[in-house]
C-alpha atoms as a PDB file:
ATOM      1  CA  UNK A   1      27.963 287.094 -10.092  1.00  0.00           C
ATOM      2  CA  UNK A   2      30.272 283.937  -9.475  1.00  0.00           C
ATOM      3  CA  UNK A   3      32.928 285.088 -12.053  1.00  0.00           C
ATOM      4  CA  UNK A   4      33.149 288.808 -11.093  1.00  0.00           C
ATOM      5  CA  UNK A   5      35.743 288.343  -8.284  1.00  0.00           C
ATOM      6  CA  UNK A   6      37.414 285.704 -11.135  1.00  0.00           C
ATOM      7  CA  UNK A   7      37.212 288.835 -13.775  1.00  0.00           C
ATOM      8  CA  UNK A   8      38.039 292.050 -11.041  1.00  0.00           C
ATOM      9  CA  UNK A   9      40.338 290.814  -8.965  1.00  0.00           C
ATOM     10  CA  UNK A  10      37.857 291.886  -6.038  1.00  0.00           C
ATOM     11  CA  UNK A  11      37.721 290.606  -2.816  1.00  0.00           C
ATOM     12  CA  UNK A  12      34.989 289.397  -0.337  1.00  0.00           C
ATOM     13  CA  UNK A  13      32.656 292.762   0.620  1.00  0.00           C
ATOM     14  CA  UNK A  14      34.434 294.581  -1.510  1.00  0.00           C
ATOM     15  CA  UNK A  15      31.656 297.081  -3.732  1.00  0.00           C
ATOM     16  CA  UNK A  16      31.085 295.942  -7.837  1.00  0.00           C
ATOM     17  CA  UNK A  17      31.809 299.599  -9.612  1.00  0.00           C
ATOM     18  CA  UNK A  18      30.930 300.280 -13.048  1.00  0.00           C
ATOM     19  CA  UNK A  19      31.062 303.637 -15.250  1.00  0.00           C
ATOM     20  CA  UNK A  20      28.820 303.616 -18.631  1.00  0.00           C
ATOM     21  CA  UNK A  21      28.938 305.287 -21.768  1.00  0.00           C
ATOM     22  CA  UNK A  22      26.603 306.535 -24.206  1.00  0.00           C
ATOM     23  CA  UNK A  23      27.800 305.777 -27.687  1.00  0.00           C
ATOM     24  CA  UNK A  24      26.160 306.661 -31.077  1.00  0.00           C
ATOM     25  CA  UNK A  25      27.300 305.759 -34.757  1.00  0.00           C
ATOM     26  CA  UNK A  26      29.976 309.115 -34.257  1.00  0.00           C
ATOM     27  CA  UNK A  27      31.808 308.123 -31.230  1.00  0.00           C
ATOM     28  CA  UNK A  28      31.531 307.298 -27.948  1.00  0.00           C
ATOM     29  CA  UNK A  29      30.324 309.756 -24.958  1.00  0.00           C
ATOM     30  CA  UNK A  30      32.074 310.120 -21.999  1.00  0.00           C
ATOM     31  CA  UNK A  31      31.715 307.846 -19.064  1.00  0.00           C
ATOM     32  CA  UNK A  32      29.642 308.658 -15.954  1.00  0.00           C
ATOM     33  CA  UNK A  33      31.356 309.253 -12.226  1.00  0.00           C
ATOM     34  CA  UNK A  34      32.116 305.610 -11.126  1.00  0.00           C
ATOM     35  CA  UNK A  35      29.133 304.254  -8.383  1.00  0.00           C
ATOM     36  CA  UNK A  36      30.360 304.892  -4.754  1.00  0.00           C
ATOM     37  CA  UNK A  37      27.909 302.481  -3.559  1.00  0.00           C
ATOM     38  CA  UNK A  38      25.734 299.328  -4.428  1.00  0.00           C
ATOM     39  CA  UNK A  39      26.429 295.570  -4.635  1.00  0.00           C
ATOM     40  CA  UNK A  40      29.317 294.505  -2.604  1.00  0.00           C
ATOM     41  CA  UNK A  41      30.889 290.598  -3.788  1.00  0.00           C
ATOM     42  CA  UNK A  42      29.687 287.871  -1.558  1.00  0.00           C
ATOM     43  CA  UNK A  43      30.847 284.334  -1.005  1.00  0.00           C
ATOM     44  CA  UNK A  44      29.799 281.111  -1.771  1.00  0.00           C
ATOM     45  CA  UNK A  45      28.880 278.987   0.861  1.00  0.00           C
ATOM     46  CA  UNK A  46      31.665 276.980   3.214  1.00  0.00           C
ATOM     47  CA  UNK A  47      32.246 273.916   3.154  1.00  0.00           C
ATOM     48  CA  UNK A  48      29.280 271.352   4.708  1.00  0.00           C
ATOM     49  CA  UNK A  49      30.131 268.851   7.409  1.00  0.00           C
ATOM     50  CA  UNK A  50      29.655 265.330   6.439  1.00  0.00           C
ATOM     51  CA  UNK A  51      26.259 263.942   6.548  1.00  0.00           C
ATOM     52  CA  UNK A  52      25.138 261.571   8.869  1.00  0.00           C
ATOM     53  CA  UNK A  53      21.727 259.197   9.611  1.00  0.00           C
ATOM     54  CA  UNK A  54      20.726 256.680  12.910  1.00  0.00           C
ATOM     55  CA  UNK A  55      19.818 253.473  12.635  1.00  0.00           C
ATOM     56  CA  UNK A  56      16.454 254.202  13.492  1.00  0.00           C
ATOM     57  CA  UNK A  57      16.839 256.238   9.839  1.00  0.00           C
ATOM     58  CA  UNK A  58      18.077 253.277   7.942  1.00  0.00           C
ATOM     59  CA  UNK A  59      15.329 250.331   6.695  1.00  0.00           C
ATOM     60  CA  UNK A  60      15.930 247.928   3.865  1.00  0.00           C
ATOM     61  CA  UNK A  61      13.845 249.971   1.341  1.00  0.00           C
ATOM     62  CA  UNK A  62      14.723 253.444   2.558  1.00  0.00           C
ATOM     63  CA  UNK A  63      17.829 255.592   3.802  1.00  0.00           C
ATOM     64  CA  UNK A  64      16.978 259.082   5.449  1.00  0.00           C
ATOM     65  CA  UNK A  65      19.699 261.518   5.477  1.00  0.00           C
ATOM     66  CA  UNK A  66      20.267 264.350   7.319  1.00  0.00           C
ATOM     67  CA  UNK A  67      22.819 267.344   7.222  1.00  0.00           C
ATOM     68  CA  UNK A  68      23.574 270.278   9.197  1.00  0.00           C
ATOM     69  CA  UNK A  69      22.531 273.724   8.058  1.00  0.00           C
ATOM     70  CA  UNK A  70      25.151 275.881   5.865  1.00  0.00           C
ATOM     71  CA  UNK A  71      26.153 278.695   7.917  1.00  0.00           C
ATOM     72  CA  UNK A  72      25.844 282.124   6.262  1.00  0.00           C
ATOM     73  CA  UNK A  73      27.878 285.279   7.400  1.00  0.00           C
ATOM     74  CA  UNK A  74      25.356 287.516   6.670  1.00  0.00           C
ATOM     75  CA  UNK A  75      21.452 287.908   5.569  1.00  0.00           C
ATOM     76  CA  UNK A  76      22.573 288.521   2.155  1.00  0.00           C
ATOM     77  CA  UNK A  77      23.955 285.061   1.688  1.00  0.00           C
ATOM     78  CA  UNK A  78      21.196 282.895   3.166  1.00  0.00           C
ATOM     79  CA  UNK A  79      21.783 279.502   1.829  1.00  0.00           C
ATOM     80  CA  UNK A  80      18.939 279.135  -1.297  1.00  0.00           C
ATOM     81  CA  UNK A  81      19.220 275.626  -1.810  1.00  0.00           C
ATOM     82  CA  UNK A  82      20.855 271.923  -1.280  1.00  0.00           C
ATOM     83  CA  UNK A  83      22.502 269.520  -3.790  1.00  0.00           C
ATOM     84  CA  UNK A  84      22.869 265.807  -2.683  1.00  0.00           C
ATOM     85  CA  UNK A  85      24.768 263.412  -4.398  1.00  0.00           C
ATOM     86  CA  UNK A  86      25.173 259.438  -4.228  1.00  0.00           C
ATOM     87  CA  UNK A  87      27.142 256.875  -5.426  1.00  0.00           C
ATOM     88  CA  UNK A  88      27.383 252.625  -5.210  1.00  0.00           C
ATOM     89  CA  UNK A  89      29.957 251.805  -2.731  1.00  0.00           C
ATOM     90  CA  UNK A  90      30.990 249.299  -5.806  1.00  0.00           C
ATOM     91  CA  UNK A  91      31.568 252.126  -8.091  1.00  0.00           C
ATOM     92  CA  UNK A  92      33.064 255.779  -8.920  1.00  0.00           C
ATOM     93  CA  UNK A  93      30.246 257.645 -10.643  1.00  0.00           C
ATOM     94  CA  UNK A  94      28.189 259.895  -8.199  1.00  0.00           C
ATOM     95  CA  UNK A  95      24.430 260.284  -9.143  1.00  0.00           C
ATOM     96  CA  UNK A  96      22.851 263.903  -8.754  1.00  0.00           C
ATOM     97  CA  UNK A  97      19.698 264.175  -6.925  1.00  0.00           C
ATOM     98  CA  UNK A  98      17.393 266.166  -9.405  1.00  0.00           C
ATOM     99  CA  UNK A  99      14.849 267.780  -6.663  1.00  0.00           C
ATOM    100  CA  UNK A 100      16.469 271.024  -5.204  1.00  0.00           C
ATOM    101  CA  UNK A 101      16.140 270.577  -1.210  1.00  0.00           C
ATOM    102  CA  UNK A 102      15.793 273.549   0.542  1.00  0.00           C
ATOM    103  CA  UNK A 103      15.928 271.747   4.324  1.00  0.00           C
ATOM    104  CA  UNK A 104      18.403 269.992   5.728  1.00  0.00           C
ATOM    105  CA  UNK A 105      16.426 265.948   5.209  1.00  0.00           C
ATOM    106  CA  UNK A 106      16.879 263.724   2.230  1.00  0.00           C
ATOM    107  CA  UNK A 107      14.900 260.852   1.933  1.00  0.00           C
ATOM    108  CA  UNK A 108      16.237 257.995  -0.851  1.00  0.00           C
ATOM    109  CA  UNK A 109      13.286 255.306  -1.336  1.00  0.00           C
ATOM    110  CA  UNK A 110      15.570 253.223  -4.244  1.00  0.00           C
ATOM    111  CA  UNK A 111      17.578 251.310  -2.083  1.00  0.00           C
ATOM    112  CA  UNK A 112      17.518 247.597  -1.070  1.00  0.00           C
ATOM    113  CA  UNK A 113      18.040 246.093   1.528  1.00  0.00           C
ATOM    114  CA  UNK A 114      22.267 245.568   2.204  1.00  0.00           C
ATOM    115  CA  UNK A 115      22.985 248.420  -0.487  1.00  0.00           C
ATOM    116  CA  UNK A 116      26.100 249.702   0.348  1.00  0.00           C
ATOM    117  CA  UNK A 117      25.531 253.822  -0.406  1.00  0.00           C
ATOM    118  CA  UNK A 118      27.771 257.361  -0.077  1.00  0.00           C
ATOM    119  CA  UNK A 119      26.107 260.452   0.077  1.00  0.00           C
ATOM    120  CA  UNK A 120      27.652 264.258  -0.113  1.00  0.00           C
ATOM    121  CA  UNK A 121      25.591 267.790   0.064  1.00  0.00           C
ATOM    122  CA  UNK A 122      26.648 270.877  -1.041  1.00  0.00           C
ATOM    123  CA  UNK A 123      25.079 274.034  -0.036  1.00  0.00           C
ATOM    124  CA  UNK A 124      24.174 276.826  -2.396  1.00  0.00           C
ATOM    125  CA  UNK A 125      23.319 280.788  -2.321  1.00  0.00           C
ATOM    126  CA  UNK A 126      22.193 283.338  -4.936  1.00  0.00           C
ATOM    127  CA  UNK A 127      26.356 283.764  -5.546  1.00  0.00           C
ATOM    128  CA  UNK A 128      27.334 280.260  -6.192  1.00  0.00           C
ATOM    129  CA  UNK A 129      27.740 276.392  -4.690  1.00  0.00           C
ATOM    130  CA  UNK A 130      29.825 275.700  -2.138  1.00  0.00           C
ATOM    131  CA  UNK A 131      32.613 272.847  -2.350  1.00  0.00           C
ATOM    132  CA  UNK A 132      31.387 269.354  -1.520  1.00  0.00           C
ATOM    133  CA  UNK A 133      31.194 267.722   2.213  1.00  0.00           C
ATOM    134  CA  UNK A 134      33.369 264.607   2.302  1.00  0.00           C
ATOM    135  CA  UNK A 135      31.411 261.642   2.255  1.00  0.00           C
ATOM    136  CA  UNK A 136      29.398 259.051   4.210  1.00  0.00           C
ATOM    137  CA  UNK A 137      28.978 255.604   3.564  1.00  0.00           C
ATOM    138  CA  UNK A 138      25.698 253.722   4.804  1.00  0.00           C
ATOM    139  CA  UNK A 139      24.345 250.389   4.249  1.00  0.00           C
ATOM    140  CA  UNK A 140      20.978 249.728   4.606  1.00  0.00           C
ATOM    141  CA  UNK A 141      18.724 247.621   6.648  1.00  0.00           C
ATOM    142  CA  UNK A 142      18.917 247.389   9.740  1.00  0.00           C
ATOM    143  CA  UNK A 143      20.316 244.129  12.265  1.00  0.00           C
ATOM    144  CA  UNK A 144      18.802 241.086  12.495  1.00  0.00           C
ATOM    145  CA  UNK A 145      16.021 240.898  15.487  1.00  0.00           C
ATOM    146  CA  UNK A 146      16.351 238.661  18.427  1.00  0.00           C
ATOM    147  CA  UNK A 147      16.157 234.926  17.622  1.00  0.00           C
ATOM    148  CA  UNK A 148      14.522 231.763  19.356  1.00  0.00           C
ATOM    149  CA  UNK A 149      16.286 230.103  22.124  1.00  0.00           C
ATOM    150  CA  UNK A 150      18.267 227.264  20.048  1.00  0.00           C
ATOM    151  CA  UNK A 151      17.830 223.881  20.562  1.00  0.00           C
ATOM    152  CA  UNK A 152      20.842 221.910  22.722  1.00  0.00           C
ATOM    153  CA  UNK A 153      20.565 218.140  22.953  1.00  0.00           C
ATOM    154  CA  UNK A 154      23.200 214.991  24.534  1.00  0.00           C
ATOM    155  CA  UNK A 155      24.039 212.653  21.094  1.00  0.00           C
ATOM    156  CA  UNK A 156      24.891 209.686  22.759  1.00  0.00           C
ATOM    157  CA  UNK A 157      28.036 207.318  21.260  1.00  0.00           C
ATOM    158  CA  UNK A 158      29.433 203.567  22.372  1.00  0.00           C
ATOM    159  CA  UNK A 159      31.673 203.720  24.590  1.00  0.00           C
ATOM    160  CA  UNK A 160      35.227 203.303  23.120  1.00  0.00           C
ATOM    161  CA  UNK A 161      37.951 201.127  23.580  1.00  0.00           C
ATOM    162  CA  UNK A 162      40.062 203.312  24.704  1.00  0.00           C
ATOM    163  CA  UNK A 163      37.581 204.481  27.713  1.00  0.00           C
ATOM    164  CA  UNK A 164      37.657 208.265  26.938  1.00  0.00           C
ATOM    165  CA  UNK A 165      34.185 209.989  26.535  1.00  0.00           C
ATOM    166  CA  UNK A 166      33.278 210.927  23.621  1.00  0.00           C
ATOM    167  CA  UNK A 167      29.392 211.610  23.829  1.00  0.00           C
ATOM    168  CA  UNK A 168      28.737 215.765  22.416  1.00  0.00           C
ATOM    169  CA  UNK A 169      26.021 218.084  22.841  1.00  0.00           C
ATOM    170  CA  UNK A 170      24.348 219.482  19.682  1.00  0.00           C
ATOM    171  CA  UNK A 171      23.451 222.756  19.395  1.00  0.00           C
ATOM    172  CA  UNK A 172      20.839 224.146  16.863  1.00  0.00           C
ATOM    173  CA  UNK A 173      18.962 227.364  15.951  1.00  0.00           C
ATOM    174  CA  UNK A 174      16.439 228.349  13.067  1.00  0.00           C
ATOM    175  CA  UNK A 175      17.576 230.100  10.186  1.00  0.00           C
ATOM    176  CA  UNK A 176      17.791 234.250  10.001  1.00  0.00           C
ATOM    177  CA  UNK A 177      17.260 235.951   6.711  1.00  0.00           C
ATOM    178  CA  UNK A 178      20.397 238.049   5.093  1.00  0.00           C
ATOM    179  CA  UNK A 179      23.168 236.338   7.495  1.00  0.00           C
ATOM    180  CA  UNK A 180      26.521 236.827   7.013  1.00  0.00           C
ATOM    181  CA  UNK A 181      27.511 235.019  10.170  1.00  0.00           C
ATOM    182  CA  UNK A 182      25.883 233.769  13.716  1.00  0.00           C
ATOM    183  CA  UNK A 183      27.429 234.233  17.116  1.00  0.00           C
ATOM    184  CA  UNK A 184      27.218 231.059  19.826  1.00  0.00           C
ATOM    185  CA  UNK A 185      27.587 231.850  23.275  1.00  0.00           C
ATOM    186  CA  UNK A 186      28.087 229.400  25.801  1.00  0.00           C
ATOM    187  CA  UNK A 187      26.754 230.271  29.425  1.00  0.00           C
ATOM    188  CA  UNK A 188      29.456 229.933  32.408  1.00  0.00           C
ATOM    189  CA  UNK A 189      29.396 228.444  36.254  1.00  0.00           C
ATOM    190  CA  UNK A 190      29.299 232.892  37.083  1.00  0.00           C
ATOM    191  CA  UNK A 191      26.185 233.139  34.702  1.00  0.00           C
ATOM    192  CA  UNK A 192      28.245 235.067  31.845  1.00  0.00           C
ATOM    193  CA  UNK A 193      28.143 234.052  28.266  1.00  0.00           C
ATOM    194  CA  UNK A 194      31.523 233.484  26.553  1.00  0.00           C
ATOM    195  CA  UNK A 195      31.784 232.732  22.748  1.00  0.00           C
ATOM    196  CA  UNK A 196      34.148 230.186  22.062  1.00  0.00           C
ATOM    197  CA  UNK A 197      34.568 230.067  18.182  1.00  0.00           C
ATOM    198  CA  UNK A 198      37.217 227.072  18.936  1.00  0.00           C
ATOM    199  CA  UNK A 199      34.281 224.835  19.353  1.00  0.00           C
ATOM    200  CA  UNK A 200      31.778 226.803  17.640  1.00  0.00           C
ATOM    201  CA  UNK A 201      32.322 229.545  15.031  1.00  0.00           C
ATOM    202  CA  UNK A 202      29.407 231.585  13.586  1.00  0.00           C
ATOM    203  CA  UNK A 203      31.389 232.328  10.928  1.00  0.00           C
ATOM    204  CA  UNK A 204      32.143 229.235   9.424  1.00  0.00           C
ATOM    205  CA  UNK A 205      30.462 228.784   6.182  1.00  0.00           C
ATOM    206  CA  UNK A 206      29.702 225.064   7.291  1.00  0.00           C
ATOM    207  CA  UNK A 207      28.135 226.119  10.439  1.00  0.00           C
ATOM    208  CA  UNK A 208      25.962 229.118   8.523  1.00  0.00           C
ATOM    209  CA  UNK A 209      24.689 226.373   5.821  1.00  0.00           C
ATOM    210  CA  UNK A 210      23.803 223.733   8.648  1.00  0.00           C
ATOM    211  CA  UNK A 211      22.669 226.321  11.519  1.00  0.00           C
ATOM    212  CA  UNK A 212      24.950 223.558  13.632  1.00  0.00           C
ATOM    213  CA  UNK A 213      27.757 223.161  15.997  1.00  0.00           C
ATOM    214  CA  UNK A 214      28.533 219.964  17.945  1.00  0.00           C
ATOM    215  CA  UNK A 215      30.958 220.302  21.070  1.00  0.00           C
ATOM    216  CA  UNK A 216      32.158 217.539  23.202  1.00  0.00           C
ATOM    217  CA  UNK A 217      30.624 217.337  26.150  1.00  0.00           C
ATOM    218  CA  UNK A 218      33.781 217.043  28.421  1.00  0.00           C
ATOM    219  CA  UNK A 219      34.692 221.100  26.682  1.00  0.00           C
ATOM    220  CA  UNK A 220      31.729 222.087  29.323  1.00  0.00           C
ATOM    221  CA  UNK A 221      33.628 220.166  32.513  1.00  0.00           C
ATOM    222  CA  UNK A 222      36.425 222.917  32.709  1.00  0.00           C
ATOM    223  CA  UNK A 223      38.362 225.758  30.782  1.00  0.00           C
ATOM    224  CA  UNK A 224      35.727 228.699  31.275  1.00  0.00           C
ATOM    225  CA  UNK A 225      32.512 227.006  31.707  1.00  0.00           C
ATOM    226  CA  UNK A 226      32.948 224.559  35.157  1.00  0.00           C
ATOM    227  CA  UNK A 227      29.935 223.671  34.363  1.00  0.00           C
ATOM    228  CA  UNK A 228      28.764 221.383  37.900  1.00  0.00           C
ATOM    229  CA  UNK A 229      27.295 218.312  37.285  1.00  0.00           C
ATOM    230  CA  UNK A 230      23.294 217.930  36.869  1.00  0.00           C
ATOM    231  CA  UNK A 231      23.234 221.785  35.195  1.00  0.00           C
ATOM    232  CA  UNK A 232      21.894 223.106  32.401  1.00  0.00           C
ATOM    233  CA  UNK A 233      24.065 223.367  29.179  1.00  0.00           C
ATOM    234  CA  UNK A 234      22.744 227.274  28.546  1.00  0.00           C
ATOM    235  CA  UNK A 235      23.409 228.510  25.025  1.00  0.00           C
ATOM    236  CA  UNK A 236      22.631 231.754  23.543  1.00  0.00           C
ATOM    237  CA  UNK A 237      22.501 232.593  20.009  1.00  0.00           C
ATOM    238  CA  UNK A 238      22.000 235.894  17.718  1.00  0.00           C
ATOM    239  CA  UNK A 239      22.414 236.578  13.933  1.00  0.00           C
ATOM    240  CA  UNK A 240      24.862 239.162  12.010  1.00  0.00           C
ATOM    241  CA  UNK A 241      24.404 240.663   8.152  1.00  0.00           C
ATOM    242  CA  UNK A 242      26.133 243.681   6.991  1.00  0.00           C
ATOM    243  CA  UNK A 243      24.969 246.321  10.013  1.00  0.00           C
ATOM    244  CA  UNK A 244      26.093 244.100  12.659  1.00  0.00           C
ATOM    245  CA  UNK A 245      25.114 241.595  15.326  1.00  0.00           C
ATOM    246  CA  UNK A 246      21.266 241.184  16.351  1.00  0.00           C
ATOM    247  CA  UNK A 247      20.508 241.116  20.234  1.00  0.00           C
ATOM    248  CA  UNK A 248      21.173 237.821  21.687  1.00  0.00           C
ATOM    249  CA  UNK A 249      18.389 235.066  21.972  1.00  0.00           C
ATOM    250  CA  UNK A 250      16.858 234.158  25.090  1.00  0.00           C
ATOM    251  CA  UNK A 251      19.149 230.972  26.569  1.00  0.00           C
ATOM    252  CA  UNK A 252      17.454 227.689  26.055  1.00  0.00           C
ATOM    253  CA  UNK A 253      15.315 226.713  29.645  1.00  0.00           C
ATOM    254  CA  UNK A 254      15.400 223.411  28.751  1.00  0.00           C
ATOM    255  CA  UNK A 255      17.850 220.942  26.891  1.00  0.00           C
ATOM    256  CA  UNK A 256      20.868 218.695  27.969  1.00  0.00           C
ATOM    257  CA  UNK A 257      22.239 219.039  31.116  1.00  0.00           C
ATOM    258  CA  UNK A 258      25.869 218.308  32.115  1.00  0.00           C
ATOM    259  CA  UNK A 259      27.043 214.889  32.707  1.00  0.00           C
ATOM    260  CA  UNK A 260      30.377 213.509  33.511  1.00  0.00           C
ATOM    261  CA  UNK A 261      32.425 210.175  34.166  1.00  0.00           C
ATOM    262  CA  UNK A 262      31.307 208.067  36.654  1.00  0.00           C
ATOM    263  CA  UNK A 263      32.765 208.127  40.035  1.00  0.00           C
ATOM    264  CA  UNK A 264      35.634 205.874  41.101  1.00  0.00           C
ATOM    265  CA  UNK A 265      33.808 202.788  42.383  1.00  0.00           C
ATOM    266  CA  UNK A 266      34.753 200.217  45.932  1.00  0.00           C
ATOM    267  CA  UNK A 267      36.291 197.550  45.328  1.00  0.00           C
ATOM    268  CA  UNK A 268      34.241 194.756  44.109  1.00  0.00           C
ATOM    269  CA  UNK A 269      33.483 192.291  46.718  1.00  0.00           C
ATOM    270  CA  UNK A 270      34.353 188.254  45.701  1.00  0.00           C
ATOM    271  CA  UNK A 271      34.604 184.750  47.020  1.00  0.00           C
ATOM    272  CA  UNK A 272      35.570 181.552  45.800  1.00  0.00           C
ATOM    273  CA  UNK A 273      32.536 178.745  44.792  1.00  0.00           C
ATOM    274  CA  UNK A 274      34.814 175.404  45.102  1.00  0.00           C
ATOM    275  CA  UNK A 275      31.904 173.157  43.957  1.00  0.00           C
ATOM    276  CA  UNK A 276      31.652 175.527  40.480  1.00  0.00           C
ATOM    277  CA  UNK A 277      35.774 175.811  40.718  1.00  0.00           C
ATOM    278  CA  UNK A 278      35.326 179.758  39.916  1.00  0.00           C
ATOM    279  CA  UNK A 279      34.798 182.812  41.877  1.00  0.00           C
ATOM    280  CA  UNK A 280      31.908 185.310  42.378  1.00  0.00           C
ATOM    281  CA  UNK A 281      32.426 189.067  42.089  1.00  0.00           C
ATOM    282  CA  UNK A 282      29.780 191.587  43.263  1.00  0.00           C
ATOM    283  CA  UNK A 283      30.133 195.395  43.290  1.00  0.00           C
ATOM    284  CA  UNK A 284      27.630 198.080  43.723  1.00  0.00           C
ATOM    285  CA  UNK A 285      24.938 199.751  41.625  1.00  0.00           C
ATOM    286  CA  UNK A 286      26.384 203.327  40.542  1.00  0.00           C
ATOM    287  CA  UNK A 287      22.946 205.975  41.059  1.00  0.00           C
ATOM    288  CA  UNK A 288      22.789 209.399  41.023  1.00  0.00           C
ATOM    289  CA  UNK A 289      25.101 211.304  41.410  1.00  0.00           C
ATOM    290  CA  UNK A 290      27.498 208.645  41.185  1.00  0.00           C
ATOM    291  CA  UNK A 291      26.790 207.611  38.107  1.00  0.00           C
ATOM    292  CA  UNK A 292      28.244 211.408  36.678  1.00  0.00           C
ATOM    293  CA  UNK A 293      24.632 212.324  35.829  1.00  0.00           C
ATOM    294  CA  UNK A 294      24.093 209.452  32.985  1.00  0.00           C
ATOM    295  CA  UNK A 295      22.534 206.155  33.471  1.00  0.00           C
ATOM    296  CA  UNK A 296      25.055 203.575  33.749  1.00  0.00           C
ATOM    297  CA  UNK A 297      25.100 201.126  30.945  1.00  0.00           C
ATOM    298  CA  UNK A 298      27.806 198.900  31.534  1.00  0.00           C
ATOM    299  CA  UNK A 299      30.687 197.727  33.654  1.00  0.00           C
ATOM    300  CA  UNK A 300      33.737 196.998  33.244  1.00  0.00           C
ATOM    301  CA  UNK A 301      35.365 194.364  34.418  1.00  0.00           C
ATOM    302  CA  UNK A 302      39.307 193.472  34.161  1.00  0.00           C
ATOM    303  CA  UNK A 303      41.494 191.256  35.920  1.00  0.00           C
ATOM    304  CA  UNK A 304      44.804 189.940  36.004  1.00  0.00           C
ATOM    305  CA  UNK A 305      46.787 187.020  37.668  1.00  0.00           C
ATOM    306  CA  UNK A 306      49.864 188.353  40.246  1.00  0.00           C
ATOM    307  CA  UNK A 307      52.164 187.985  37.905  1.00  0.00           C
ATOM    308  CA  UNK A 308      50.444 189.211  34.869  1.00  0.00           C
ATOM    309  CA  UNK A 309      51.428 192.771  34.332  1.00  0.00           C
ATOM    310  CA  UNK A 310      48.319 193.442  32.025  1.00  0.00           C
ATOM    311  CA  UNK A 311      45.049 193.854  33.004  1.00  0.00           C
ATOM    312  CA  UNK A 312      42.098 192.231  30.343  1.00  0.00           C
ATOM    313  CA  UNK A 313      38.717 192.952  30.131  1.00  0.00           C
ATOM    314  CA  UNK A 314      35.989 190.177  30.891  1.00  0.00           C
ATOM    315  CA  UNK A 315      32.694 192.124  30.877  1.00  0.00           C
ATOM    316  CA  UNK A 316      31.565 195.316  29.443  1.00  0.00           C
ATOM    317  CA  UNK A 317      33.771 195.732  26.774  1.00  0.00           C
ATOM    318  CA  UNK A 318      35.499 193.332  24.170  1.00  0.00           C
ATOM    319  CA  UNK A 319      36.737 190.795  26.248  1.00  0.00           C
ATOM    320  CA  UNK A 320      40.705 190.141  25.528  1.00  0.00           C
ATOM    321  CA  UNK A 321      40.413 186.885  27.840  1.00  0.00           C
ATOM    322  CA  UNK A 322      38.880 183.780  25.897  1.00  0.00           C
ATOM    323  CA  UNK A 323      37.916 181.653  28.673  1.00  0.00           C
ATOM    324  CA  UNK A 324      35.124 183.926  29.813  1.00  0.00           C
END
């Protein structure tokens, strides 16, 4: 039936007519009156929209695909049967799917998880196939679940000579199978979480390996975050493979909390002791939340005669006056 219109030149509904002839070994008979009615041409099936699945449809061992049905212009062309084909996303040879599927559901069990897959269905009737749908590509598995909170902790450092802060806060999670990155969001003074992949990108290969990002803790004092003093550095965390980013972790309830340079302090109070020939200085203690939300741990104490224009140190850091 598919090459009669090829062969006849006939068109779609038009009737197949035939005459026959008896012939025996003198000659041939004349043909019959030509049929006035009977089998009309039909029409192979249109072309099928693309595929599709949900990611409710997609698991690491199994892909279900689904299609919409063929439409068919009349009961004589009811669609008899569907052809599915797939291919590797790294390659050009399509496979055929050797079970005939009369509904519209595929189900492919051979997959692995993060195979990269195309798929295209053809509809057939009892004429001939249809052309092929254009393809769709799926990769399956599915995203990564929700992680635990990750772990955010103060690493303390000496205080340098040159008096800026350097101490950071370490952030931490546990590892996620099939990762291709991690996202790090940092929580905000308005209660949003921001990603900031200048102190912290997820998608550094050095930061996927050590499931670690260290930030200085003076990044959390302004720029987005304001964090106040005394709060909670809140971090959230979530893993990404191949079908995208996972739902973000719960942020961490407990951890480091934000701490800044001390206060300015008074003026130091001092007198003169004639009988030692020297002078006592006395200030006072630096406490919460003076102290910028960190234990003090040292002074520092400089001084300079009227018409020294430098100030040296004498206590609390190395002293550039020798007769301390």
């Amino acid at each position: 039936m598919s090459r009669v219109p090829e062969l006849t030149g006939l068109g779609k509904h038009d009737i197949i007519q035939a005459k026959v002839a008896a012939i025996n070994r003198l000659c041939q008979g004349a043909f019959s009156p030509m049929n006035l009615a009977g089998q009309r041409i039909g029409s192979c099936p249109a072309k099928m929209q693309r595929p599709y699945t949900s990611e409710r449809e997609v698991t690491p061992t199994e892909i279900k695909l689904n299609w919409y049905p063929a439409p068919t212009a009349s009961r004589d062309q009811r669609i008899t049967e569907y052809e599915v084909q797939w291919q590797s996303c790294e390659t050009t040879t399509w496979m055929r799917e050797n079970t005939a599927k009369t509904s519209s559901l595929y189900y492919n069990h051979a997959v692995r998880n993060g195979d990269c897959l195309r798929y295209i269905v053809r509809a057939y009737n009892k004429y001939c196939s249809g052309d092929w749908s254009d393809f769709v590509e799926i990769t399956s598995g599915s995203v990564p679940p929700s992680m635990l909170p990750p772990v955010v902790e103060i690493v303390p450092t000496q205080f340098p000579a040159n008096g800026e802060p350097t101490d950071e806060v370490r952030i931490s999670w546990a590892a996620a199978d099939n990762v291709v990155a991690y996202g790090i969001y940092f929580g905000t003074s308005s209660g949003e979480y921001l990603e900031d992949k200048s102190h912290c990108d997820g998608q550094s290969q050095a930061v996927i390996q050590s499931r670690e990002c260290r930030v200085p803790m003076s990044a959390f004092w302004s720029g987005p975050f304001r964090k106040d003093q005394g709060t909670t550095i809140s971090v959230k965390v979530r893993a990404i493979n191949t079908k995208g980013p996972g739902e973000l972790s719960p942020w961490n309830s407990e951890g480091a909390t934000i701490e800044k340079v001390p206060f300015a302090m008074n003026k130091p109070d001092g007198h003169r002791q004639a009988e030692k020939n020297a002078i006592e200085l006395s200030w006072d203690e630096m406490r919460y939340p003076l102290d910028g939300g960190s234990p003090i741990t040292t002074y520092n104490l400089q001084f300079k005669l009227q018409e020294d224009q430098e100030w040296m140190n004498v206590v609390g850091l190395t002293s550039t006056y020798l007769d301390t």
